[in-house]
N, C-alpha and C. Protein backbone atom coordinates (compact mmCIF):
# COMPACT_ATOMS: atom_id res chain seq x y z
N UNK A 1 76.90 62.40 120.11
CA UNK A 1 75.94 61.39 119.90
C UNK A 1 74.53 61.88 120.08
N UNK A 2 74.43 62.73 120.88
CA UNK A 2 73.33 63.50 120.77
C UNK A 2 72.25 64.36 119.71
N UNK A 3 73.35 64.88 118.96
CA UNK A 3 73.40 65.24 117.90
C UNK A 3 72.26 63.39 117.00
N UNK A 4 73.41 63.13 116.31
CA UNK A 4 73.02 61.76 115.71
C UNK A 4 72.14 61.12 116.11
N UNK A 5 71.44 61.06 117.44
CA UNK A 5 70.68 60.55 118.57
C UNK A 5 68.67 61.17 117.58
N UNK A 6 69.42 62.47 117.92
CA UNK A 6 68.34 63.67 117.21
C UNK A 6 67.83 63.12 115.73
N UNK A 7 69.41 63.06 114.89
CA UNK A 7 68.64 62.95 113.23
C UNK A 7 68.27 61.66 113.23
N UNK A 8 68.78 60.73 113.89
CA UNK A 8 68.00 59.00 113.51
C UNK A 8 66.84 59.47 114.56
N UNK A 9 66.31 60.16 115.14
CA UNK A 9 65.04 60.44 115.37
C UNK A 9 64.01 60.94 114.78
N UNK A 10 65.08 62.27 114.18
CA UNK A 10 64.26 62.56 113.22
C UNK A 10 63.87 62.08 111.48
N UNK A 11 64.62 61.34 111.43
CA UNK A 11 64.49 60.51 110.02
C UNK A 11 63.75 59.22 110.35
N UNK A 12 63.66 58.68 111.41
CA UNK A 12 62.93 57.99 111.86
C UNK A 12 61.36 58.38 112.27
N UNK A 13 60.93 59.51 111.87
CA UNK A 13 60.06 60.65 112.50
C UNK A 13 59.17 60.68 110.67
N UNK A 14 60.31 60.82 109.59
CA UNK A 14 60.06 61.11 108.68
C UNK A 14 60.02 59.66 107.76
N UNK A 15 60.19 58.70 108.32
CA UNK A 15 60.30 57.37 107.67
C UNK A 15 58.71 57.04 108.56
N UNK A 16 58.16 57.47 109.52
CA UNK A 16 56.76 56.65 109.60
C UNK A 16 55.98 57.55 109.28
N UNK A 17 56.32 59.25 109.04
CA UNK A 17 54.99 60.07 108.19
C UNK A 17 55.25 59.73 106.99
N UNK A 18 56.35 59.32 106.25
CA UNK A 18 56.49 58.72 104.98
C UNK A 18 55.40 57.51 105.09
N UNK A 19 55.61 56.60 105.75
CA UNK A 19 54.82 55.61 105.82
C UNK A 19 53.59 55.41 106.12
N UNK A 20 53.10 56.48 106.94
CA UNK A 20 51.48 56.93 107.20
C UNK A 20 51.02 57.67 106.09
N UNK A 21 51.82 58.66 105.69
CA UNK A 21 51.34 58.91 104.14
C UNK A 21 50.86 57.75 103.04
N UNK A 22 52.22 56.77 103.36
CA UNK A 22 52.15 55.33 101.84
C UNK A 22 50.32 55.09 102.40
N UNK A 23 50.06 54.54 103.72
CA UNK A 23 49.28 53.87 105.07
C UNK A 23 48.09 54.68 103.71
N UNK A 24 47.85 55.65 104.43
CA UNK A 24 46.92 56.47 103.82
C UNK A 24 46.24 56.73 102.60
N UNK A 25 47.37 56.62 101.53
CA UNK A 25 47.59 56.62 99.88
C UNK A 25 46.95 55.44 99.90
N UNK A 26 47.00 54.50 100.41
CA UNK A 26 46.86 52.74 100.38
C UNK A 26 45.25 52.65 100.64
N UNK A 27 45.40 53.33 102.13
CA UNK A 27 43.59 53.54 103.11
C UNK A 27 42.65 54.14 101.46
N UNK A 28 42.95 55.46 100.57
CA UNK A 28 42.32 55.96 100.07
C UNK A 28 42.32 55.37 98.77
N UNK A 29 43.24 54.79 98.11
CA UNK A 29 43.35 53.92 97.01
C UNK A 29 42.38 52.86 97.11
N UNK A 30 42.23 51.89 98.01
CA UNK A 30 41.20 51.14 98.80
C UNK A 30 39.41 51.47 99.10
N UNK A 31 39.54 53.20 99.23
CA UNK A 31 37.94 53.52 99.61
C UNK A 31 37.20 54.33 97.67
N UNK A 32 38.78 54.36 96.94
CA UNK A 32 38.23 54.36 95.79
C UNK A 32 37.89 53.65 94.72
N UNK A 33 38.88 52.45 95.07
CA UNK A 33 38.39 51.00 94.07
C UNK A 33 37.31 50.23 94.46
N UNK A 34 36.80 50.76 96.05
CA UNK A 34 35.32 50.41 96.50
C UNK A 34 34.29 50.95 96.01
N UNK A 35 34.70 52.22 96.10
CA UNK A 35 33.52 53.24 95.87
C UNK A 35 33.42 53.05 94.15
N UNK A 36 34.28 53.00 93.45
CA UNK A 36 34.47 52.65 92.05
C UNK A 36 33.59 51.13 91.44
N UNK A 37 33.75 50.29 92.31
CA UNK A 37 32.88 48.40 92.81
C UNK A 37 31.75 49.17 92.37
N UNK A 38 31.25 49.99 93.68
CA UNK A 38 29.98 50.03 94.09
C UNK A 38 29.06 50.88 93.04
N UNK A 39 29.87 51.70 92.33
CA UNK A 39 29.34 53.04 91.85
C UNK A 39 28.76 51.81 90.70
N UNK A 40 30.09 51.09 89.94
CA UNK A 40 29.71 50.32 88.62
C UNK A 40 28.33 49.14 88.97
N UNK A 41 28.24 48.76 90.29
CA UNK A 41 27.31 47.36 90.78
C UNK A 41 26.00 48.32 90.41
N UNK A 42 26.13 49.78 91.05
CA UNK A 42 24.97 50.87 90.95
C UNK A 42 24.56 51.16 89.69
N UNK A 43 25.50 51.17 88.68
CA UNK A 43 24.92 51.85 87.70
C UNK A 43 24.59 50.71 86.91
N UNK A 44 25.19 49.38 86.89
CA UNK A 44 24.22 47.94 86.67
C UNK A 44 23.32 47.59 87.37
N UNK A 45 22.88 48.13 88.17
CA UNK A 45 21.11 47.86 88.76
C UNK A 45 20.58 48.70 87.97
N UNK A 46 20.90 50.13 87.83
CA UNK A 46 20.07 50.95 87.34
C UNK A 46 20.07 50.88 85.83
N UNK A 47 20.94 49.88 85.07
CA UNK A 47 20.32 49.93 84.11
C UNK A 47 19.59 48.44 84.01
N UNK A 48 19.77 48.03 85.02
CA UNK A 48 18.73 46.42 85.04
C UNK A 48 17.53 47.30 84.93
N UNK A 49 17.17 48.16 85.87
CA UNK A 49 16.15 48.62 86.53
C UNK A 49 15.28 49.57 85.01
N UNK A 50 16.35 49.62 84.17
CA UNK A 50 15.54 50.50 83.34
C UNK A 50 15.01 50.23 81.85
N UNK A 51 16.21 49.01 81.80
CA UNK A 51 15.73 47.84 80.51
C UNK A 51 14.23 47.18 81.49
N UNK A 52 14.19 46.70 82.59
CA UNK A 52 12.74 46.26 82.66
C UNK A 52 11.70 47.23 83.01
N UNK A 53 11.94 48.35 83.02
CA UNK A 53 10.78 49.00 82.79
C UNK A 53 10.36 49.06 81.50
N UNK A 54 12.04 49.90 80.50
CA UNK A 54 11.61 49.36 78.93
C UNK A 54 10.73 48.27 78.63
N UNK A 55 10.91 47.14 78.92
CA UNK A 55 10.12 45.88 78.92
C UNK A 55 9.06 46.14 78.85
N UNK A 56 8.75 46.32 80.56
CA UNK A 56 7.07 46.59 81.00
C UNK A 56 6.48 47.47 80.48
N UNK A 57 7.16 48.75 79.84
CA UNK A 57 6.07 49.37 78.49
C UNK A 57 5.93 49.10 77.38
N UNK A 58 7.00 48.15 77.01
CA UNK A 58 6.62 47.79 75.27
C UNK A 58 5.47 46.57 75.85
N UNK A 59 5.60 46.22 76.99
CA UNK A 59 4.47 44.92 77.32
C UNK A 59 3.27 45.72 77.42
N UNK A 60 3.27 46.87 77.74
CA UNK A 60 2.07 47.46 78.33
C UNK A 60 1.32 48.23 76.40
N UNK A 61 2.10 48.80 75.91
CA UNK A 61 2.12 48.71 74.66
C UNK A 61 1.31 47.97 73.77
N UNK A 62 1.79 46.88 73.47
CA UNK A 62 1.57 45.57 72.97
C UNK A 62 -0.13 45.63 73.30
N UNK A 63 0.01 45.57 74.94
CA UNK A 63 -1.08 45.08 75.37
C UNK A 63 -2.46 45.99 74.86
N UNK A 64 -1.97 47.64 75.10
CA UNK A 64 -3.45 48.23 75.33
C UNK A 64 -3.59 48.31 73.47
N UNK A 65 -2.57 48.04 72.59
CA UNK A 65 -2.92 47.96 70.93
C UNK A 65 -3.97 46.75 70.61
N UNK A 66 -3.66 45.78 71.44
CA UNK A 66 -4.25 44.67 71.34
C UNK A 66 -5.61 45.38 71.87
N UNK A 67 -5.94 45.42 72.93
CA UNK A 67 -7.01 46.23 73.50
C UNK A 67 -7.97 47.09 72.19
N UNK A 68 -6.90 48.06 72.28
CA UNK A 68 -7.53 49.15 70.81
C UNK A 68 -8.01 48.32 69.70
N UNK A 69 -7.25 47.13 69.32
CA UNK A 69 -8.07 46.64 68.17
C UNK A 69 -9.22 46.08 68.41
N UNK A 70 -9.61 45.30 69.69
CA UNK A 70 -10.74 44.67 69.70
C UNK A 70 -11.74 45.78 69.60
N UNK A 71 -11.07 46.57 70.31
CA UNK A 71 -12.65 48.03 70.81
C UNK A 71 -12.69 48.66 69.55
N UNK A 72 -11.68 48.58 68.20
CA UNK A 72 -12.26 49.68 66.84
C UNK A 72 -13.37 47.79 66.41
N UNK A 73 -12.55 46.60 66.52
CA UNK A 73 -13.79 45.72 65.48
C UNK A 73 -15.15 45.71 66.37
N UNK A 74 -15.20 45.79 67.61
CA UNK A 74 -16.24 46.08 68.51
C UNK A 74 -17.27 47.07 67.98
N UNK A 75 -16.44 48.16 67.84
CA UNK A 75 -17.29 49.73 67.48
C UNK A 75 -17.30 49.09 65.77
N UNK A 76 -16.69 48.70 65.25
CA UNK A 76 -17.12 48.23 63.47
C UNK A 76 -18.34 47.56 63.70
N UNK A 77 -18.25 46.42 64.48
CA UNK A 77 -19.40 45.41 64.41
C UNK A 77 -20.54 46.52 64.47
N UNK A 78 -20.64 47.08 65.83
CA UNK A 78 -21.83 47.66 66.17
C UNK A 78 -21.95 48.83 65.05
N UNK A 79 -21.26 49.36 64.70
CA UNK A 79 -21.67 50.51 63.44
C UNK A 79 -22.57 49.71 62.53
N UNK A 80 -21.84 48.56 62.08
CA UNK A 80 -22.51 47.45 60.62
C UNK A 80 -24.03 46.98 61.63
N UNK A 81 -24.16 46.98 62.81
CA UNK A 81 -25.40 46.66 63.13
C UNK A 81 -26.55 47.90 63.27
N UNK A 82 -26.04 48.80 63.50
CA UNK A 82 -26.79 49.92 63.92
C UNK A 82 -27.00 50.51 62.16
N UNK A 83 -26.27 50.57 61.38
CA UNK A 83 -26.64 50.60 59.91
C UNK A 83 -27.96 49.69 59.40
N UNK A 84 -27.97 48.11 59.81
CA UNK A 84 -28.68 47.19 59.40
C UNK A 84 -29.82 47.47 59.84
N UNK A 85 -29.93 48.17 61.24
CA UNK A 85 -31.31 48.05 61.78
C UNK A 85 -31.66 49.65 61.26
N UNK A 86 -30.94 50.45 61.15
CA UNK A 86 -31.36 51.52 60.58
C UNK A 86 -31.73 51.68 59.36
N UNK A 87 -31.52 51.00 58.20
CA UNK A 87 -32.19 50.10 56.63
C UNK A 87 -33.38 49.65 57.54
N UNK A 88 -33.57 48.86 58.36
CA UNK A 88 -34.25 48.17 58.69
C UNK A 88 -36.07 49.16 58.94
N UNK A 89 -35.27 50.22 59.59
CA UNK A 89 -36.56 50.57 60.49
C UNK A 89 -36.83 51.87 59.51
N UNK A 90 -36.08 52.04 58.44
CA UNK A 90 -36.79 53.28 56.98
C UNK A 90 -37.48 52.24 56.29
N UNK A 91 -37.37 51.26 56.13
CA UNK A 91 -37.81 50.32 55.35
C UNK A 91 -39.58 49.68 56.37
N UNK A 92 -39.58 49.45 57.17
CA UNK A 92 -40.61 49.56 58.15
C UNK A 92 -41.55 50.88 57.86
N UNK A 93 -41.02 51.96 58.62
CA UNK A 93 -41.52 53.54 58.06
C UNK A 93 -42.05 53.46 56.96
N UNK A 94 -41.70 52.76 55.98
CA UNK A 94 -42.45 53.18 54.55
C UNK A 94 -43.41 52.60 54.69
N UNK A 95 -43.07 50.92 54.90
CA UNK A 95 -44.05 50.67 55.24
C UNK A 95 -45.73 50.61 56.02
N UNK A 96 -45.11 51.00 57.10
CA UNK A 96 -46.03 52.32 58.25
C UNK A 96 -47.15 52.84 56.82
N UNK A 97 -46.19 53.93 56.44
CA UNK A 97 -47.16 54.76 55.73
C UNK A 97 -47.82 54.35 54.78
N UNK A 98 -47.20 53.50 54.17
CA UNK A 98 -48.29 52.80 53.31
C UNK A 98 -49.77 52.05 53.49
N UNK A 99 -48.98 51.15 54.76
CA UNK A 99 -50.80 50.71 55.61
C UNK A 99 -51.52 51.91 55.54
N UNK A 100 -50.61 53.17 56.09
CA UNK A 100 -51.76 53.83 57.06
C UNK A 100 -52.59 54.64 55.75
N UNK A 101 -51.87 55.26 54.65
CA UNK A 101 -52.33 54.95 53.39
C UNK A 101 -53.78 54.13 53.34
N UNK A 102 -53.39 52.72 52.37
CA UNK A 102 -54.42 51.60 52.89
C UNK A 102 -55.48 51.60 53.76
N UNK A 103 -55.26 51.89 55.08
CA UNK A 103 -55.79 52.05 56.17
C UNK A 103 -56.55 53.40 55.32
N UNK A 104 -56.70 54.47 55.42
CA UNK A 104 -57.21 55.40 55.55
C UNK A 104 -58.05 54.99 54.12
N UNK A 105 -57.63 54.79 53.04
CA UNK A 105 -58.66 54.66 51.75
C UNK A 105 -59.84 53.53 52.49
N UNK A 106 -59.40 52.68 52.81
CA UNK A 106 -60.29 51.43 53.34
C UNK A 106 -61.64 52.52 54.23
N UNK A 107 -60.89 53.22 55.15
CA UNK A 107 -62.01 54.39 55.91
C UNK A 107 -62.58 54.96 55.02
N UNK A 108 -62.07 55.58 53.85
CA UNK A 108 -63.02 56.31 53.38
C UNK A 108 -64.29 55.55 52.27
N UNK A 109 -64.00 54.35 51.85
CA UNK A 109 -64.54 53.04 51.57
C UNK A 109 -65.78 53.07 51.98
N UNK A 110 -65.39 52.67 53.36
CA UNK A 110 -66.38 52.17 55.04
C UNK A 110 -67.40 53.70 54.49
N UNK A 111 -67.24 54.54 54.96
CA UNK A 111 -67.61 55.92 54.52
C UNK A 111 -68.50 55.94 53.82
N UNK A 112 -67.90 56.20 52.53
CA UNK A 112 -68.65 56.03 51.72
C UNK A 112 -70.11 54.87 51.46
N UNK A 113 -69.78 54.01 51.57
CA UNK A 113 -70.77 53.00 51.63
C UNK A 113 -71.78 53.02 52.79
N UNK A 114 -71.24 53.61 54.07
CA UNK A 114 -72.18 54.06 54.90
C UNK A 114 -73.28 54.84 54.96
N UNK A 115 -72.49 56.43 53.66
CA UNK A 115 -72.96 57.26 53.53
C UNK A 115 -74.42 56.76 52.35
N UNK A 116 -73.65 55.78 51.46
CA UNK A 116 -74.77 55.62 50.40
C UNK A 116 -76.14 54.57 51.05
N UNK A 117 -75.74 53.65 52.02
CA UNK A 117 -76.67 53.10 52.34
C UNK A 117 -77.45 54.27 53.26
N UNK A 118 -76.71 54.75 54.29
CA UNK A 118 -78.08 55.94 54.94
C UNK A 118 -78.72 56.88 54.15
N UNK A 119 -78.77 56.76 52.63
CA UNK A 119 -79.40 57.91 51.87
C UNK A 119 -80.46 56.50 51.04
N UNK A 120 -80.52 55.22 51.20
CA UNK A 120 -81.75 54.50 50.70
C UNK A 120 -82.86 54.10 51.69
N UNK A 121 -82.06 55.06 53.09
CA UNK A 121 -83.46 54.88 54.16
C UNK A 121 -82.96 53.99 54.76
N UNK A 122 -81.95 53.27 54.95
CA UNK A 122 -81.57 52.21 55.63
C UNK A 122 -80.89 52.68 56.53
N UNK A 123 -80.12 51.57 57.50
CA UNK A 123 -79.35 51.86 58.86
C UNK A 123 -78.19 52.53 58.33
N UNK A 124 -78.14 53.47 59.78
CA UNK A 124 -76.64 54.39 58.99
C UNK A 124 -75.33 53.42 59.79
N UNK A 125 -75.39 52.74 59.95
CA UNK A 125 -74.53 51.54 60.27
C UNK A 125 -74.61 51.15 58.91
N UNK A 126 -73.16 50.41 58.61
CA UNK A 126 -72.60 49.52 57.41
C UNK A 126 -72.35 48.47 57.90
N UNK A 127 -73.25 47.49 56.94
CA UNK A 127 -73.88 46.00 57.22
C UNK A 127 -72.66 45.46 55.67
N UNK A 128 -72.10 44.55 56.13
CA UNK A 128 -71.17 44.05 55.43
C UNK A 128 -71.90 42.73 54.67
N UNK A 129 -71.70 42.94 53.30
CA UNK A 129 -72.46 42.00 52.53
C UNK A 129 -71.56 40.89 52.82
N UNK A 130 -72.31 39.64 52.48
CA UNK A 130 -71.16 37.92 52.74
C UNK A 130 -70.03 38.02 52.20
N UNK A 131 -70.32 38.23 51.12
CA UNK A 131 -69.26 38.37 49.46
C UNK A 131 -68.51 39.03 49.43
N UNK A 132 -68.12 40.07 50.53
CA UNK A 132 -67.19 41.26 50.52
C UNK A 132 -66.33 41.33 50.68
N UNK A 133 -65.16 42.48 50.52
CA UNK A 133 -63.66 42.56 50.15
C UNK A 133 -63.22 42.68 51.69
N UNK A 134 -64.46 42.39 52.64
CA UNK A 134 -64.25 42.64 53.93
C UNK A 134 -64.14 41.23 54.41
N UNK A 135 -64.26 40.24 54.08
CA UNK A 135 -64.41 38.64 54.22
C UNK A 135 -63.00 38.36 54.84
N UNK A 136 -62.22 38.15 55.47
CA UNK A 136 -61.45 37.23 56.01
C UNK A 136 -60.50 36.06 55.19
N UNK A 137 -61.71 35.52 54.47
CA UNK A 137 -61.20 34.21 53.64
C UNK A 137 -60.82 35.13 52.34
N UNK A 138 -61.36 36.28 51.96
CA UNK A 138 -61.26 36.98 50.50
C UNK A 138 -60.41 38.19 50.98
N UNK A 139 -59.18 38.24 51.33
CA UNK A 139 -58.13 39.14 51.45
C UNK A 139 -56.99 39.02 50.89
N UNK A 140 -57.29 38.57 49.39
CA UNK A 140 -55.86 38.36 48.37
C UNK A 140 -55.53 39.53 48.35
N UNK A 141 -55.80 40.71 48.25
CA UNK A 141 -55.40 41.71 48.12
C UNK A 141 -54.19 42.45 48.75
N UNK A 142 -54.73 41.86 50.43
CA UNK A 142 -53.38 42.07 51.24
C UNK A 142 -52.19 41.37 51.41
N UNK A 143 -52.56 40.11 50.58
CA UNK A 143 -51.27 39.89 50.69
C UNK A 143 -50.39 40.09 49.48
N UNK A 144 -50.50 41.46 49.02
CA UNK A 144 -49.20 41.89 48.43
C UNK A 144 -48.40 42.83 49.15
N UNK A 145 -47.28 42.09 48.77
CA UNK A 145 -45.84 42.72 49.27
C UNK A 145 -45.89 44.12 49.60
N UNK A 146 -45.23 44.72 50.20
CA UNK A 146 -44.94 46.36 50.48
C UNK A 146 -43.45 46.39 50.23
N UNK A 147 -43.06 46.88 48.77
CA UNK A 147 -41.73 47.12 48.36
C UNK A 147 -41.50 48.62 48.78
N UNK A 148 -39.89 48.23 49.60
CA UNK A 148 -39.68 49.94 49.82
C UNK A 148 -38.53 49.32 50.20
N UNK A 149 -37.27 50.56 49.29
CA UNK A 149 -35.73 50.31 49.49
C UNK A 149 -35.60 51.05 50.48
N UNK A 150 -34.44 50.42 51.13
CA UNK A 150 -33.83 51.23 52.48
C UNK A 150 -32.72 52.55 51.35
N UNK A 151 -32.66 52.17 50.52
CA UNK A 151 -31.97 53.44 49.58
C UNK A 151 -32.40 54.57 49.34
N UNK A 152 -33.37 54.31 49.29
CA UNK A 152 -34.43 55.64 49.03
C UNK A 152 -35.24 56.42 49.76
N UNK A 153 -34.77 56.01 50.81
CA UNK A 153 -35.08 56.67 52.29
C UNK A 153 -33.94 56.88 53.11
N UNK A 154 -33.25 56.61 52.65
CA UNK A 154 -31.51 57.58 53.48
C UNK A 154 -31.84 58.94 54.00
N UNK A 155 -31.16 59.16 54.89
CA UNK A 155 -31.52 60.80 55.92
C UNK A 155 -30.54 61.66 55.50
C-alpha cells in the first residue's frame, strides 16, 4: 500500500501541476485578452487623437487661405491706389513745369518791360499800367486748363 500510497501521490502531484499549468494558461489567456482590450481602446484614442488634429489643420488651412485672400485684395486695393496717385502726381509734375514755364516767361515779361522803361529815363522799377495783363480782374488767360496725360509720362 505504500507503494499505491506513493503513485496516488504522485498523480495527485501531477493532477494539480496539470492544473496550475490549466490555472496559469487561464492567468495568461486573461492578461492577453486585456492587454489585447487595452492595446485596441489605445489605438482608438490614437486615432481619435489624429483625425482631430487632421481636423485642426484643414481648420487651420481653411483659415490662414481665408487670411491670404484678404491680404492679396488688400495688397490689390493698395497697388490700384498707389497706381492712381502715381497718374496722379506725373500729371501734377507736368503740370509743375508748365507754371514754372509760365512763371518764368511772365519774368522775363516783368524784365523786359523794366528794362525798356529804365532806358526812357524813368524808374527802373515796373509801374504796372491799370489796363494790364497784370490786373486781377483781367486773368482770362489763366484760366486755361493744363492738359497733361498720366500716359505720357510713365517711368
Amino acid at each position: 500500500m505504500a507503494s499505491s500510497s506513493g503513485t496516488s501521490s504522485g498523480s495527485s502531484s501531477l493532477l494539480q501541476n496539470s492544473g496550475s499549468e490549466e490555472d496559469l494558461q487561464a492567468v495568461m489567456d486573461q492578461r492577453k485578452r486585456k492587454r489585447m482590450i487595452s492595446n485596441r481602446e489605445s489605438a482608438r484614442r490614437s486615432r481619435m487623437r489624429k483625425q482631430k488634429h487632421l481636423d485642426d489643420l484643414v481648420s487651420q488651412v481653411a483659415q490662414l487661405r481665408k487670411e491670404n485672400q484678404q491680404i492679396l485684395t488688400s495688397v490689390n486695393i493698395t497697388t490700384q491706389q498707389y497706381l492712381s496717385v502715381e497718374a496722379e502726381n506725373s500729371v501734377l509734375r507736368a503740370q509743375v513745369g508748365e507754371l514754372s514755364h509760365r512763371l518764368e516767361s511772365l519774368n522775363e515779361i516783368i524784365d523786359v518791360l523794366n528794362a525798356s522803361t529804365a532806358g526812357f529815363g524813368a524808374s527802373t522799377t515796373f509801374v504796372e499800367p491799370a489796363n494790364s495783363f497784370f490786373n486781377p480782374l483781367n486773368m482770362g488767360y489763366l484760366n486755361q486748363p493744363i492738359v497733361a496725360s498720366a500716359d505720357i509720362l510713365q517711368y
